[in-house]
Protein backbone atom coordinates (compact mmCIF):
# COMPACT_ATOMS: atom_id res chain seq x y z
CA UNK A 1 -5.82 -46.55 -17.28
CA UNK A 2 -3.21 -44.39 -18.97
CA UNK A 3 -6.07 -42.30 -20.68
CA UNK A 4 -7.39 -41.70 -17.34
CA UNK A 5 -4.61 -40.40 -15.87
CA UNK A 6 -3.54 -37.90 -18.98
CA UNK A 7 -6.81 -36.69 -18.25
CA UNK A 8 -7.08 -36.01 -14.45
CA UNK A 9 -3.18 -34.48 -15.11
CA UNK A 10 -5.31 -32.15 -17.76
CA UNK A 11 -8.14 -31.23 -15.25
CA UNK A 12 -5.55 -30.32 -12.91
CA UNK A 13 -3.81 -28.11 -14.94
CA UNK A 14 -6.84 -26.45 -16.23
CA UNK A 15 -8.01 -25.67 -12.82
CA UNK A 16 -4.48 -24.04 -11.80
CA UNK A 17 -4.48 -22.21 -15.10
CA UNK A 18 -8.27 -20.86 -13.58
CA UNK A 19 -7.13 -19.88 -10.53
CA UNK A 20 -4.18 -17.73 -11.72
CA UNK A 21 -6.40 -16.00 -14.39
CA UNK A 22 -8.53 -15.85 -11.64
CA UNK A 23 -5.84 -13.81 -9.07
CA UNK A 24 -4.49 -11.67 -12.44
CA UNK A 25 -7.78 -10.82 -13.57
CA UNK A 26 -8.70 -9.31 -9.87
CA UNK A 27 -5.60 -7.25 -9.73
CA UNK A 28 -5.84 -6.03 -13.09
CA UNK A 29 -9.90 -5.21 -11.96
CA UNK A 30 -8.17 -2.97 -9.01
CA UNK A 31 -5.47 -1.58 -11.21
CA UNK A 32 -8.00 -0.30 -13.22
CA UNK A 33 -10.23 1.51 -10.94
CA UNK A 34 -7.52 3.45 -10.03
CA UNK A 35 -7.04 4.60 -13.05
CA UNK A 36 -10.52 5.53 -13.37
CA UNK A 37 -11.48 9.40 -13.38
CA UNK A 38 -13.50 10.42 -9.87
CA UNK A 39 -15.72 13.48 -9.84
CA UNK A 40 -12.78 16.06 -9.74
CA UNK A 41 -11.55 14.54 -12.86
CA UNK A 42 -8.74 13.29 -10.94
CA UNK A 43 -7.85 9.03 -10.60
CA UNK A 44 -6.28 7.80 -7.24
CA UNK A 45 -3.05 7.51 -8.98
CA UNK A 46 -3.09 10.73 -10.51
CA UNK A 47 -3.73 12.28 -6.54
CA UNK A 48 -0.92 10.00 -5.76
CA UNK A 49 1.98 11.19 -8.25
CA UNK A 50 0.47 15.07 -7.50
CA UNK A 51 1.01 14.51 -3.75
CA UNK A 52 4.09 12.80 -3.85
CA UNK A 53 5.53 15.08 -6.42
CA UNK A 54 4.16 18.29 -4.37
CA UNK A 55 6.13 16.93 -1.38
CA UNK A 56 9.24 15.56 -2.54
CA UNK A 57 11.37 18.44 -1.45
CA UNK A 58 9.96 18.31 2.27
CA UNK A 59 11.85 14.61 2.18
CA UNK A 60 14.81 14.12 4.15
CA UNK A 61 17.61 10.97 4.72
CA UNK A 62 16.00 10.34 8.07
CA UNK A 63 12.50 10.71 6.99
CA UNK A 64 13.47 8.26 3.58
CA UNK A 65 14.85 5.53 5.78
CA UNK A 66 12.35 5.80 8.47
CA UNK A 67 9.78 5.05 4.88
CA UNK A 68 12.01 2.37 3.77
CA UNK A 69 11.71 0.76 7.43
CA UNK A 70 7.54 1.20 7.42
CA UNK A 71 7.36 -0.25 4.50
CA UNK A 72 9.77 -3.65 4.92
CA UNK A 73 7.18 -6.14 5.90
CA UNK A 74 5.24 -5.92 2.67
CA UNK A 75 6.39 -8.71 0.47
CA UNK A 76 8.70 -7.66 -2.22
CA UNK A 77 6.58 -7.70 -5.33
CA UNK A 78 4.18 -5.34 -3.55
CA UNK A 79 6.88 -2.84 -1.63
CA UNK A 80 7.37 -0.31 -4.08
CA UNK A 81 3.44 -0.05 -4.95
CA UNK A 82 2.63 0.43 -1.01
CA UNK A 83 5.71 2.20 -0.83
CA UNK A 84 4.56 4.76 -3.26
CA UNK A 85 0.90 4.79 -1.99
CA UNK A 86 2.09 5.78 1.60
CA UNK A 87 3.98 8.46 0.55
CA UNK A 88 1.62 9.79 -1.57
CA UNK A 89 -0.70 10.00 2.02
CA UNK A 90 2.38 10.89 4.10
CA UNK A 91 3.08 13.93 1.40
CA UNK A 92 -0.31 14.92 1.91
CA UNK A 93 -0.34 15.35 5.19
CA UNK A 94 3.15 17.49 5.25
CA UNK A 95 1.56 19.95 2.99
CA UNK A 96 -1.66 20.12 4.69
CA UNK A 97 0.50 20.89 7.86
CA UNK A 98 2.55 23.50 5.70
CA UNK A 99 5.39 21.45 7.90
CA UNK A 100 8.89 22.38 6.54
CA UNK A 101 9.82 18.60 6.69
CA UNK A 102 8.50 15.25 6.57
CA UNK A 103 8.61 14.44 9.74
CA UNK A 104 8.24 10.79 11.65
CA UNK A 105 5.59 12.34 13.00
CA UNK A 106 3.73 12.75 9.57
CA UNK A 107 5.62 9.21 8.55
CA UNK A 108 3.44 7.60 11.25
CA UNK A 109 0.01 9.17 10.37
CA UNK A 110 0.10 8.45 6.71
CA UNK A 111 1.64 5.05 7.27
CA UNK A 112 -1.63 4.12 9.21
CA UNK A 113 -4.00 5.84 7.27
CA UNK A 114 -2.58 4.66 4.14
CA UNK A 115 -3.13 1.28 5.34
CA UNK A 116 -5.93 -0.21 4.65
CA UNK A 117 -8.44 -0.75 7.67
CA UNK A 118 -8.42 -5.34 7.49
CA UNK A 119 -4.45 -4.81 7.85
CA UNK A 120 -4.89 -3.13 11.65
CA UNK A 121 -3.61 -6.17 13.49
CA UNK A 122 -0.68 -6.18 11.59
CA UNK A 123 0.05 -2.66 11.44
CA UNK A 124 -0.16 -3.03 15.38
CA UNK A 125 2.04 -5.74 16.18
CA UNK A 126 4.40 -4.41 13.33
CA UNK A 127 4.43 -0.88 15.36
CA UNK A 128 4.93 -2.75 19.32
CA UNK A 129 7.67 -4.68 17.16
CA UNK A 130 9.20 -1.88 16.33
CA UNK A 131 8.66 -0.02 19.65
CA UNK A 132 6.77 3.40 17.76
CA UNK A 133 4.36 4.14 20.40
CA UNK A 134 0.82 4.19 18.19
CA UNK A 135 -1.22 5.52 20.96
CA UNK A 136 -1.57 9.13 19.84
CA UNK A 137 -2.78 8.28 16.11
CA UNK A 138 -5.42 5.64 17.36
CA UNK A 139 -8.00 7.77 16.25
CA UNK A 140 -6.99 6.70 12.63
CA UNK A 141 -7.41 3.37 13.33
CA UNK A 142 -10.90 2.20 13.03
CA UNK A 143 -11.23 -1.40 14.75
C-alpha cells in the first residue's frame, strides 16, 4: 500500500513537471521567432526597439500615463512586454503621421492594433470600462 502511494505521488509530480516544461517550452518557441530575421533582415523585436527608440521624443507625461493606464489589465509578469510591444505600434504610427506628439489619439490606434485580434472582447469591455469611445478605430478591429 505504501509503495503504491509513493508512486501515484511520483506520477503526479512527473505530470506537473510536463506541463510546466510544456508552458516554458511554448513561450520560449514564441520568444524565439521574434528573434528570428524576416525578409528585410529585420526581427519583430528589432522593428520594435527601432520604433520605439525613433519615437521616444514625441512622448509626453500625459501620453506616458494614458500608456501606463492601457496597459494595467495585463497581468504583471506580462505588462512591461505588452507594454513595450504597444508602444513600439503606437511610435509607429506618430511617425507615420509626422505628428509632433504622441497623442491619445495615436495611444488608442496602436493600443488596438497592437492587440492581438482573440483579445477583442476584452479590449472592448476594457475601453466601455474606461469610457474611450472605440467607435472611430473599429475598422482595426477585425471580429
Amino acid at each position: 500500500m505504501p509503495s503504491n502511494i509513493f508512486m501515484d505521488s511520483v506520477m503526479v509530480w512527473a505530470v506537473i513537471l510536463l506541463i510546466c516544461m510544456t508552458i516554458g517550452g511554448y513561450f520560449m518557441i514564441r520568444k524565439f521567432l521574434k528573434v528570428l530575421p524576416k525578409t528585410d533582415g529585420r526581427s519583430k523585436l528589432d522593428w520594435q526597439n527601432h520604433w520605439v527608440e525613433a519615437s521616444r521624443h514625441l512622448w509626453t507625461d500625459e501620453s506616458k500615463v494614458f500608456l501606463d493606464k492601457l496597459v494595467k489589465p495585463v497581468p504583471g509578469p506580462f505588462r512591461d512586454i505588452a507594454k513595450h510591444s504597444i508602444a513600439a505600434e503606437i511610435g509607429r504610427i506618430a511617425l507615420e503621421d509626422k505628428a509632433p506628439e504622441v497623442t491619445r489619439d495615436h495611444c488608442i490606434k496602436g493600443y488596438i492594433s497592437a492587440t492581438p485580434k482573440r483579445d477583442n472582447k476584452f479590449l472592448i469591455a476594457f475601453l466601455n470600462k474606461n469610457q474611450i469611445d472605440y467607435k472611430p478605430y473599429e475598422h482595426l478591429m477585425q471580429k
